[in-house]
C-alpha atoms as a PDB file:
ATOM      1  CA  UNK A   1       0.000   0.000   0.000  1.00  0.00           C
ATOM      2  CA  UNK A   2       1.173   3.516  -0.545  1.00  0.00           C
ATOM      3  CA  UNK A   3       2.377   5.853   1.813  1.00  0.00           C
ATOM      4  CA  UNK A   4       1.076   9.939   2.308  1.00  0.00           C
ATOM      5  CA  UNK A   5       4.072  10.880   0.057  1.00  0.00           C
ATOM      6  CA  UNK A   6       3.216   8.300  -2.642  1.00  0.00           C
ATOM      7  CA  UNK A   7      -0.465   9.335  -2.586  1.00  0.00           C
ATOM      8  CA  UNK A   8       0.432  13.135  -3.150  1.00  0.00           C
ATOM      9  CA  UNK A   9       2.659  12.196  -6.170  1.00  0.00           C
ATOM     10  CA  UNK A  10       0.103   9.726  -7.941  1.00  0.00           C
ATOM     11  CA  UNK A  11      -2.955  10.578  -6.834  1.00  0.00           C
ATOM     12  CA  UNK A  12      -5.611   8.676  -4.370  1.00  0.00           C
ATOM     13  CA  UNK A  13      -7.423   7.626  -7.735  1.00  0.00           C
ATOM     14  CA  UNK A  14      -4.451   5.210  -8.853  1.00  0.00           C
ATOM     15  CA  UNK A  15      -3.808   4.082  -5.322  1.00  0.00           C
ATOM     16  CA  UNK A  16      -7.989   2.793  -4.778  1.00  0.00           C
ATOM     17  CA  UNK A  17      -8.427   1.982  -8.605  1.00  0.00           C
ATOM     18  CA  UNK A  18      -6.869  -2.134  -8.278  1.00  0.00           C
ATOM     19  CA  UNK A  19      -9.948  -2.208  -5.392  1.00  0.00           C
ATOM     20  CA  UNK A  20     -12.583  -1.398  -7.521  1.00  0.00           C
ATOM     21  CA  UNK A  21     -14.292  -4.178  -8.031  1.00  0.00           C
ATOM     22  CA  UNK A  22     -14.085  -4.765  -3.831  1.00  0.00           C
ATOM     23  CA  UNK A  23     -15.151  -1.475  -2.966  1.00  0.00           C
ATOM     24  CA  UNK A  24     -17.804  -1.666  -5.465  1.00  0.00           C
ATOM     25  CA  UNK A  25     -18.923  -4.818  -3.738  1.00  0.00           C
ATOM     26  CA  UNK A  26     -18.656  -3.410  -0.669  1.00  0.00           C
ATOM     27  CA  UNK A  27     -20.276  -0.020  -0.845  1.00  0.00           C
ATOM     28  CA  UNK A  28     -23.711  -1.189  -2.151  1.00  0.00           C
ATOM     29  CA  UNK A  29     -25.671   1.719  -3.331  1.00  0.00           C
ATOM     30  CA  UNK A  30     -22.788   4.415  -1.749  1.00  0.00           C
ATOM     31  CA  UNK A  31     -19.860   2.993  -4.745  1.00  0.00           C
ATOM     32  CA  UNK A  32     -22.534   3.757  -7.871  1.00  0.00           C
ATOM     33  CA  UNK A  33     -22.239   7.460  -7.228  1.00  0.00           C
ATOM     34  CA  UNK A  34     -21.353   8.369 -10.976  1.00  0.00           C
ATOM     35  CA  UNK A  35     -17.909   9.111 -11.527  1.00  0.00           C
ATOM     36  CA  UNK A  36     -16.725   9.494  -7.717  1.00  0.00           C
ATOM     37  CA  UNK A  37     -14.217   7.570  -6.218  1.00  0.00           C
ATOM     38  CA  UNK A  38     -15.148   5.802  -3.003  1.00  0.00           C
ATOM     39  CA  UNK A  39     -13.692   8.058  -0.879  1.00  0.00           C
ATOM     40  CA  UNK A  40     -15.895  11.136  -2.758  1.00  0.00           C
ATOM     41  CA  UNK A  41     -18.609   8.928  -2.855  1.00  0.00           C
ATOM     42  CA  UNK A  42     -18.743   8.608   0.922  1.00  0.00           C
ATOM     43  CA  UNK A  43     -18.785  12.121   1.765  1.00  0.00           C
ATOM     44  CA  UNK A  44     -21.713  12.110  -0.481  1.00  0.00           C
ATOM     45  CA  UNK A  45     -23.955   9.978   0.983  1.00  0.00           C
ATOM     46  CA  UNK A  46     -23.281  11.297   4.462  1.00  0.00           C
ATOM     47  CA  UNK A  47     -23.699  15.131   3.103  1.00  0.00           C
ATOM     48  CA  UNK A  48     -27.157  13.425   2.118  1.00  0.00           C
ATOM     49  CA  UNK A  49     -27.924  12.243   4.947  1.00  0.00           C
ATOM     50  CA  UNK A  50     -26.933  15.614   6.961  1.00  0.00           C
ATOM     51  CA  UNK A  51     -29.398  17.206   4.799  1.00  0.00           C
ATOM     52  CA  UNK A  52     -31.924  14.887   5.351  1.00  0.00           C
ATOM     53  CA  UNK A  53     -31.457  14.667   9.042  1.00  0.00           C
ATOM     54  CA  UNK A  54     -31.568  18.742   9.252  1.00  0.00           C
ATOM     55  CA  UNK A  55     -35.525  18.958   6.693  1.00  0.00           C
ATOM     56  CA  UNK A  56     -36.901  16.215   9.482  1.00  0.00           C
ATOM     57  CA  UNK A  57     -35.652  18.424  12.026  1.00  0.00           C
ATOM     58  CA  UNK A  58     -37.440  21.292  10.789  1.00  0.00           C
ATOM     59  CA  UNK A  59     -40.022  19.642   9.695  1.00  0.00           C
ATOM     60  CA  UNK A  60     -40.607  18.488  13.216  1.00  0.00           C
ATOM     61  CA  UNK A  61     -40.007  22.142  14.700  1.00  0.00           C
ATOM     62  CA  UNK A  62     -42.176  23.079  12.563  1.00  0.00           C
ATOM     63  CA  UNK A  63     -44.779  20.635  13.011  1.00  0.00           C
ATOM     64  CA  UNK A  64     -44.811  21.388  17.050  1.00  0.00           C
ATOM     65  CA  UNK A  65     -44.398  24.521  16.558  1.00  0.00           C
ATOM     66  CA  UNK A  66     -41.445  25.349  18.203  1.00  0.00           C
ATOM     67  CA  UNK A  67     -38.412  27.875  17.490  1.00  0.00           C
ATOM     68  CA  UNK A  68     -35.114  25.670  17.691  1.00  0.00           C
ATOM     69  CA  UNK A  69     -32.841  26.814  20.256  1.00  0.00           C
ATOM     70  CA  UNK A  70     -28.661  25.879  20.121  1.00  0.00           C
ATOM     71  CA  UNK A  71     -27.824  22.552  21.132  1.00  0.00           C
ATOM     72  CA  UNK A  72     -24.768  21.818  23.320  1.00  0.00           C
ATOM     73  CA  UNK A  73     -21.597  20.833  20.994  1.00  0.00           C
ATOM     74  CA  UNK A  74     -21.259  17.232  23.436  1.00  0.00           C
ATOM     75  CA  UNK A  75     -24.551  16.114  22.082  1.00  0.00           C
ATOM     76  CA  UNK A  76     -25.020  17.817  18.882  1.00  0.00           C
ATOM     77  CA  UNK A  77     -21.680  16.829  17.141  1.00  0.00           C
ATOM     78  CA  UNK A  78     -22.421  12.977  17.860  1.00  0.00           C
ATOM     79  CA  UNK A  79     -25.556  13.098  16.335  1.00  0.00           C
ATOM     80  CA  UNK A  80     -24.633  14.870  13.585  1.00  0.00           C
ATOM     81  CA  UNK A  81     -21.777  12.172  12.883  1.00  0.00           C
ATOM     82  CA  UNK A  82     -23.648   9.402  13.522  1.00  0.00           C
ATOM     83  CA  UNK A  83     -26.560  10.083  11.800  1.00  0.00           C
ATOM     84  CA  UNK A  84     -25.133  11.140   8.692  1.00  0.00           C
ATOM     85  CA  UNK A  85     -24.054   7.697   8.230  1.00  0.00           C
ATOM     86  CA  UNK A  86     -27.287   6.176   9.070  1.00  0.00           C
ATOM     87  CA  UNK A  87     -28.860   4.054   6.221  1.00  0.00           C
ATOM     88  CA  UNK A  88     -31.928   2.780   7.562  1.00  0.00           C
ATOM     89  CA  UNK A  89     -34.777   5.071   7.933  1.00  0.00           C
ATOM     90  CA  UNK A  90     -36.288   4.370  10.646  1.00  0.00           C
ATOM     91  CA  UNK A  91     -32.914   4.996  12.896  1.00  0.00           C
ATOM     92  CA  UNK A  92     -32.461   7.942  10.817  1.00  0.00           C
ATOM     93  CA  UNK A  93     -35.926   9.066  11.892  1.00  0.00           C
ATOM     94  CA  UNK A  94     -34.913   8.471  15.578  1.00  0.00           C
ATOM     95  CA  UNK A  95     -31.490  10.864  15.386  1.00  0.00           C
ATOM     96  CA  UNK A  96     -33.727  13.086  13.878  1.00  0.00           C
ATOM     97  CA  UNK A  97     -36.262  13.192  16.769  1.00  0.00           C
ATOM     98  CA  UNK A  98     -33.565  13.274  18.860  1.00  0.00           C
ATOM     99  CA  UNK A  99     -31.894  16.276  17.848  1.00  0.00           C
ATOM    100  CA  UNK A 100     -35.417  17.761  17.776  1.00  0.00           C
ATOM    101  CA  UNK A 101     -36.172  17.198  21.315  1.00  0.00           C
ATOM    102  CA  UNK A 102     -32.691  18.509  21.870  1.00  0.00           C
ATOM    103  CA  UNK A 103     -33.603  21.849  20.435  1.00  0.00           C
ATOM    104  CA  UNK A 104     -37.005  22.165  21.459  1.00  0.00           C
ATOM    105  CA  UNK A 105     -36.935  24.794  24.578  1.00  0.00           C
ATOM    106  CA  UNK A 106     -40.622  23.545  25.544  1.00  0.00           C
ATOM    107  CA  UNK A 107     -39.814  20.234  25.405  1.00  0.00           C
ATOM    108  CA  UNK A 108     -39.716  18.208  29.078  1.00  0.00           C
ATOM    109  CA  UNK A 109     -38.156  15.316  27.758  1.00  0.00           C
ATOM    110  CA  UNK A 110     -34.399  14.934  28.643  1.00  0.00           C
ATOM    111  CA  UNK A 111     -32.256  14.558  26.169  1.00  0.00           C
ATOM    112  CA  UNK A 112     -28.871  13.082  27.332  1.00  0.00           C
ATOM    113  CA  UNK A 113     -25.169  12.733  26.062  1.00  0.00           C
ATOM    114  CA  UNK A 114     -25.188   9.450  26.627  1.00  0.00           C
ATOM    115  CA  UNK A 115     -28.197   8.870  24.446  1.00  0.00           C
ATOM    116  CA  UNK A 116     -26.268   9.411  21.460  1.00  0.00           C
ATOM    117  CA  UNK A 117     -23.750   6.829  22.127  1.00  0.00           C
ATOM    118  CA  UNK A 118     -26.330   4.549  22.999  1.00  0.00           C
ATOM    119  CA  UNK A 119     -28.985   4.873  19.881  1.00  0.00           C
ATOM    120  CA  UNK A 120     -25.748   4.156  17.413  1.00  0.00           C
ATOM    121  CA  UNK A 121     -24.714   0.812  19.621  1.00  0.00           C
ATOM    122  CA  UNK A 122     -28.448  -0.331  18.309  1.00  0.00           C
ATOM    123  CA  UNK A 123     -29.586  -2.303  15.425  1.00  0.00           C
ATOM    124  CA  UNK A 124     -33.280  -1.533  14.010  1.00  0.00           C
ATOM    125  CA  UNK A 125     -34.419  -4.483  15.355  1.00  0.00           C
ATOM    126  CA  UNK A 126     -33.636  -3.510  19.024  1.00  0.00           C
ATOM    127  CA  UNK A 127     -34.775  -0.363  18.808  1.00  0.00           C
ATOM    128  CA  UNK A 128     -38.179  -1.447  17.147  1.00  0.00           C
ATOM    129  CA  UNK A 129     -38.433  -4.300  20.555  1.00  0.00           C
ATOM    130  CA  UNK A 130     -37.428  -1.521  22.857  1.00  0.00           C
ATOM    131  CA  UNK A 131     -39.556   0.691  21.313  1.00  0.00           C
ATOM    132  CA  UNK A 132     -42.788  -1.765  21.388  1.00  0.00           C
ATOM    133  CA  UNK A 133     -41.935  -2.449  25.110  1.00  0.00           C
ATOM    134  CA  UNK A 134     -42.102   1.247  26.375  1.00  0.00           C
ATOM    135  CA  UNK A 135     -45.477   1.382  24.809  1.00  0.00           C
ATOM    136  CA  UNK A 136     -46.429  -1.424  26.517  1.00  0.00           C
ATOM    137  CA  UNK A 137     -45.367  -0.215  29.935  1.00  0.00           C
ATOM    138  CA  UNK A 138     -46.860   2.885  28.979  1.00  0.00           C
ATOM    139  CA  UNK A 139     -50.047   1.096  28.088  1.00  0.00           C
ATOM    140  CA  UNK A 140     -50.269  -0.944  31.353  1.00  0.00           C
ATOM    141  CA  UNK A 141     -49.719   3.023  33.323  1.00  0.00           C
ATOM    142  CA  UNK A 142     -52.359   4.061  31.690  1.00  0.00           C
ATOM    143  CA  UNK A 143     -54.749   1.242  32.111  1.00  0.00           C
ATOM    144  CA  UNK A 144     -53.885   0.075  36.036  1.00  0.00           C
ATOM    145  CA  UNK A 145     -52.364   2.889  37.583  1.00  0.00           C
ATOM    146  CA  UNK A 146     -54.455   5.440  36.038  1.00  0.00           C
ATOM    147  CA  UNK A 147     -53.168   7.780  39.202  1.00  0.00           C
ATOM    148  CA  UNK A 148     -49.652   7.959  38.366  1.00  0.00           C
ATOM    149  CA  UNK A 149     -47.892   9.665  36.021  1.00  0.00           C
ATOM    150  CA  UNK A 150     -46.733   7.746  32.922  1.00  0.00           C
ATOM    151  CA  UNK A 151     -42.820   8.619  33.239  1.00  0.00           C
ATOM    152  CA  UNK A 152     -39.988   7.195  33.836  1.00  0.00           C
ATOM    153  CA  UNK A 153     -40.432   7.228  37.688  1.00  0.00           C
ATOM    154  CA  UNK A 154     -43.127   5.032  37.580  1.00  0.00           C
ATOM    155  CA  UNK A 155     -41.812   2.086  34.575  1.00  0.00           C
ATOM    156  CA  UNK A 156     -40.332  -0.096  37.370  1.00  0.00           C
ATOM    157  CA  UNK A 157     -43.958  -1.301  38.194  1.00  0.00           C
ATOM    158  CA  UNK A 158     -44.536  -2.876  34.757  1.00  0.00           C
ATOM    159  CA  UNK A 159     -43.220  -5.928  34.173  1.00  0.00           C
ATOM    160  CA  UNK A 160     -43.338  -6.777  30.226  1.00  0.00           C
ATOM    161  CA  UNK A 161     -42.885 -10.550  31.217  1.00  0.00           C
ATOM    162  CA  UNK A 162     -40.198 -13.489  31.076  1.00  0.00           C
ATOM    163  CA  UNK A 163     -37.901 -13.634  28.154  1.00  0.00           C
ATOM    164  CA  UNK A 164     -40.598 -15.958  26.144  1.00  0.00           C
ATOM    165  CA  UNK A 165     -43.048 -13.074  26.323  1.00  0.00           C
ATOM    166  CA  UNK A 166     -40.373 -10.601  24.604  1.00  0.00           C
ATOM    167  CA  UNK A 167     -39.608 -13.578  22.361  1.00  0.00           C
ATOM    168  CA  UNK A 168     -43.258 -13.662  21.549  1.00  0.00           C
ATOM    169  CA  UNK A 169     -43.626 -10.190  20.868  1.00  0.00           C
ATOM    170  CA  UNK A 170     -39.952 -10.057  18.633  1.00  0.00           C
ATOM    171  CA  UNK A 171     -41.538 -12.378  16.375  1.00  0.00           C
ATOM    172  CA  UNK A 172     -44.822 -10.643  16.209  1.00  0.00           C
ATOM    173  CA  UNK A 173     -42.920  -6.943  15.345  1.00  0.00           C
ATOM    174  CA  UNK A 174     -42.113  -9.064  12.364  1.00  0.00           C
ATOM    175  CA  UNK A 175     -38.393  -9.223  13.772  1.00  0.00           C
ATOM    176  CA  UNK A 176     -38.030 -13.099  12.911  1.00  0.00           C
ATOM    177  CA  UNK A 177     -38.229 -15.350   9.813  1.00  0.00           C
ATOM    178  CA  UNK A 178     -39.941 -17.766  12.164  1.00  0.00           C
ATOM    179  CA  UNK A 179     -43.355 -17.442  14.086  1.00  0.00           C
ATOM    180  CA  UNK A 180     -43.708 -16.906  17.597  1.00  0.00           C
ATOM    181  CA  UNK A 181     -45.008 -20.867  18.231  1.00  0.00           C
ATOM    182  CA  UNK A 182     -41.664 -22.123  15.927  1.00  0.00           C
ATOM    183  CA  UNK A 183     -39.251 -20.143  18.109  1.00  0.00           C
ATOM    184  CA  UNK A 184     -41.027 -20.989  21.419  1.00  0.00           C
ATOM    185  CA  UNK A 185     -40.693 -24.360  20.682  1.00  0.00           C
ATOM    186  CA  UNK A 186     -36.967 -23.643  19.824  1.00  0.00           C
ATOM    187  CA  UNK A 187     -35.543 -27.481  21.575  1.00  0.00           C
ATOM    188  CA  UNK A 188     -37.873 -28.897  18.797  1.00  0.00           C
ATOM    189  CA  UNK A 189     -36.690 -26.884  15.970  1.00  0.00           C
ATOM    190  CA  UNK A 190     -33.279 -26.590  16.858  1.00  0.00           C
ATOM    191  CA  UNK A 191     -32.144 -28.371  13.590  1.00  0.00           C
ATOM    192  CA  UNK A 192     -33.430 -25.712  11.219  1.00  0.00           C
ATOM    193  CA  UNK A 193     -30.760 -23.063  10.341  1.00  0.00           C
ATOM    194  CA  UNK A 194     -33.683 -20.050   9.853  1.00  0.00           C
ATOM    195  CA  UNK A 195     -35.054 -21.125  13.647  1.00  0.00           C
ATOM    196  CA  UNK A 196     -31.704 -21.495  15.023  1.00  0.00           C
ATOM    197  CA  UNK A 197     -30.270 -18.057  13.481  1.00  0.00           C
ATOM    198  CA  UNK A 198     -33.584 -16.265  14.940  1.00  0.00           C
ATOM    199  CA  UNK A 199     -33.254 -17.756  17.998  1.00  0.00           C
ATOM    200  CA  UNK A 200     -29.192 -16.428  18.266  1.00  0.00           C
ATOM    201  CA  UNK A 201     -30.808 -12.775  17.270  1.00  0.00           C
ATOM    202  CA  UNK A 202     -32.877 -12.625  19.522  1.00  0.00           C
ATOM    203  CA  UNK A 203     -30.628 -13.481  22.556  1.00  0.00           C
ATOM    204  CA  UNK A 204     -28.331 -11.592  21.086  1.00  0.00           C
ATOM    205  CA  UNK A 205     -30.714  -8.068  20.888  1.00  0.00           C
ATOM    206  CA  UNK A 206     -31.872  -9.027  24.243  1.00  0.00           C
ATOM    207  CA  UNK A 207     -28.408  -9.079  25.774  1.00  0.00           C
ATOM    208  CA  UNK A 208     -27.747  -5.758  24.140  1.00  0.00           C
ATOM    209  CA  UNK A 209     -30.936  -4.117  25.583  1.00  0.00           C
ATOM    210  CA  UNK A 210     -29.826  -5.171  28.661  1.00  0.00           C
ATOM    211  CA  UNK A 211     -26.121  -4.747  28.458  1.00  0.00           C
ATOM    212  CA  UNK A 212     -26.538  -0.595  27.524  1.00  0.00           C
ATOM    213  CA  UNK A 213     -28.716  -0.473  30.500  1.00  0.00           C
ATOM    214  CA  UNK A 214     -32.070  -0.409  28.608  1.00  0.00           C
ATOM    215  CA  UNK A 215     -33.903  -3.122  30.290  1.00  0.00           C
ATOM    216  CA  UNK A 216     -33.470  -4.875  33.523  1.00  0.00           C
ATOM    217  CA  UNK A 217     -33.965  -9.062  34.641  1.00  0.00           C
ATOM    218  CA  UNK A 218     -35.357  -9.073  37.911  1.00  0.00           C
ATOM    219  CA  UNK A 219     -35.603 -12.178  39.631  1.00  0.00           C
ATOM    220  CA  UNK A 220     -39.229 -12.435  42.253  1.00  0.00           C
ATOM    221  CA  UNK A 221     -40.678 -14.603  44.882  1.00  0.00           C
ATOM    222  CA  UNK A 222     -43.764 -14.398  42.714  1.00  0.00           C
ATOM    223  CA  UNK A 223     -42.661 -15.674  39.671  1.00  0.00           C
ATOM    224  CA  UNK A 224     -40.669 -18.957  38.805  1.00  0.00           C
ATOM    225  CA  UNK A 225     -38.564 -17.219  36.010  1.00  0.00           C
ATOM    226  CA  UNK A 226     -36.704 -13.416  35.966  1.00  0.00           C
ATOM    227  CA  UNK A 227     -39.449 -10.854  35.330  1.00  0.00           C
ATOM    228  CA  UNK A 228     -37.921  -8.245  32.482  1.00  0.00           C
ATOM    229  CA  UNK A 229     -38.829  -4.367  33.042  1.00  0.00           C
ATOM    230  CA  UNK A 230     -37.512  -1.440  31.588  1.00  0.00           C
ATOM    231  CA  UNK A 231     -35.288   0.695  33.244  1.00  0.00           C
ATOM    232  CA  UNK A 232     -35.615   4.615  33.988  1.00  0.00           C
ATOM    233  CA  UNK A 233     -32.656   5.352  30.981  1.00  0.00           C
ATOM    234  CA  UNK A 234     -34.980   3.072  28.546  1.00  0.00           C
ATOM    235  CA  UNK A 235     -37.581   4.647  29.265  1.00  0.00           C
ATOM    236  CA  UNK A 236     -36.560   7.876  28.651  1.00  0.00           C
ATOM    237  CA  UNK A 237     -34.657   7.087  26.169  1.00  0.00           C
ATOM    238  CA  UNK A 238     -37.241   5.744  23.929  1.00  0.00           C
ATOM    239  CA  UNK A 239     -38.897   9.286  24.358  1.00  0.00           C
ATOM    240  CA  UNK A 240     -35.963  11.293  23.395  1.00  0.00           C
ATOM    241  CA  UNK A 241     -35.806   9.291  20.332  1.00  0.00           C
ATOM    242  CA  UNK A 242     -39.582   9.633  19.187  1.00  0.00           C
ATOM    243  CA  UNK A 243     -41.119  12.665  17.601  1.00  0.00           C
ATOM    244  CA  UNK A 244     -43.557  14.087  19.507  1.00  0.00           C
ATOM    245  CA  UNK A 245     -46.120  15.241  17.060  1.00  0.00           C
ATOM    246  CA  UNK A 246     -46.875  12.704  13.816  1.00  0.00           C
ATOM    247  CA  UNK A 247     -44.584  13.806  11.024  1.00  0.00           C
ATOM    248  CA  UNK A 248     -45.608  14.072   7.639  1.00  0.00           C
ATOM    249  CA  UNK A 249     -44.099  12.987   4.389  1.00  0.00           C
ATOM    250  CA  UNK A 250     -42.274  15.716   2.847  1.00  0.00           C
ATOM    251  CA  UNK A 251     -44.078  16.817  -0.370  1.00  0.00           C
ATOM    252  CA  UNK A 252     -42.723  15.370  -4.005  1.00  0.00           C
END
């Protein structure tokens, strides 16, 4: 490979052009910018999605009606790097909601350094699970302790169930090839490669949740098997990264 001196006499172009067929390969839809290198090409897409990020932000302001106000260099920078090299929508959507509830002086959701760090540790599928379980804590609030607040200070009281239950409810998000009876029935279907690769995912997202401090295993006297809740930082979490009004497809 060359060296910084070897690069300013030939050119980057000669240096990347014997891995072009590998970077092609490799960069997907970010190598068939026309007529950039890879290393152009790359600053492209995340320019896109910098611009992208910023219309959903002020599409959101807008939306809520709320003037933007400056957002702390610690928590805006990270965003802004991370996001812009965000692929899939839907975590796009959540750096953008983010950054919105960051700049939104009316806001009362906390928006924390940490969070940043912590939304680009997650795949889609964990955020979709961790998403689905807030709501359902939020849900049970709601329905049983109609007298308390539905915040953070008040999710430890909701259990969401045993690991089956969230195993259950990954396959019904749509998270797994398999169905919900296949993968609960995992000893019996262990020799299929589809149930045993869902299976992995799932513990795998699970240990994640719970590893970044998302969701908690409690073990009771009243239950046989760990109860799962989610913790305060979930909770909130999930919050920071959700827009608070419905957005609306930009116009064509």
């Amino acid at each position: 490979m060359a060296d910084e001196n070897d690069l300013l006499k030939i050119g980057a172009d000669a240096v990347v052009k014997p891995f072009g067929d590998l970077l092609q390969k490799l960069g997907g839809p970010l190598a068939e910018e026309v007529g950039l290198v890879f290393g152009d090409a790359a600053r492209v897409f995340r320019y896109k999605r910098a611009l992208k990020l910023l219309e959903k932000v002020e599409r959101a302001a807008k939306t809520s009606g709320f003037e933007p106000v400056s957002v702390r260099p610690k928590l805006l920078l990270p965003i802004l790097d991370h996001s812009s090299l965000e692929d899939d929508e839907g975590m796009h959507d959540r750096w953008a909601a983010l950054l919105s509830n960051a700049a939104n002086p009316t806001s009362t959701i906390q928006v924390l350094p940490s969070f940043s760090e912590i939304l680009s540790q997650l795949s889609p599928k964990e955020a979709i699970l961790l998403d689905a379980i807030q709501r359902h804590v939020d849900s049970n609030l709601a329905k049983h302790h109609p007298d308390k607040p539905r915040s953070s200070n008040w999710a430890y009281s909701v259990d969401v169930g045993t690991w089956k239950t969230l195993l259950q409810l990954y396959a019904q998000l749509g998270l797994s090839k398999c169905s919900a009876d296949v993968l609960l029935n995992f000893s019996q279907n262990r020799t299929s490669p589809e149930t045993t690769s869902d299976y992995s995912n799932f513990r795998v997202a699970l240990d994640n949740l719970i590893r970044l401090g998302l969701l908690r295993e409690d073990q009771t006297n009243s239950h046989p098997r760990p109860l799962f809740h989610i913790t305060a930082l979930g909770y909130d979490f999930v919050l920071a990264c959700r827009f608070n009004e419905p957005m609306t497809a930009p116009p064509d």
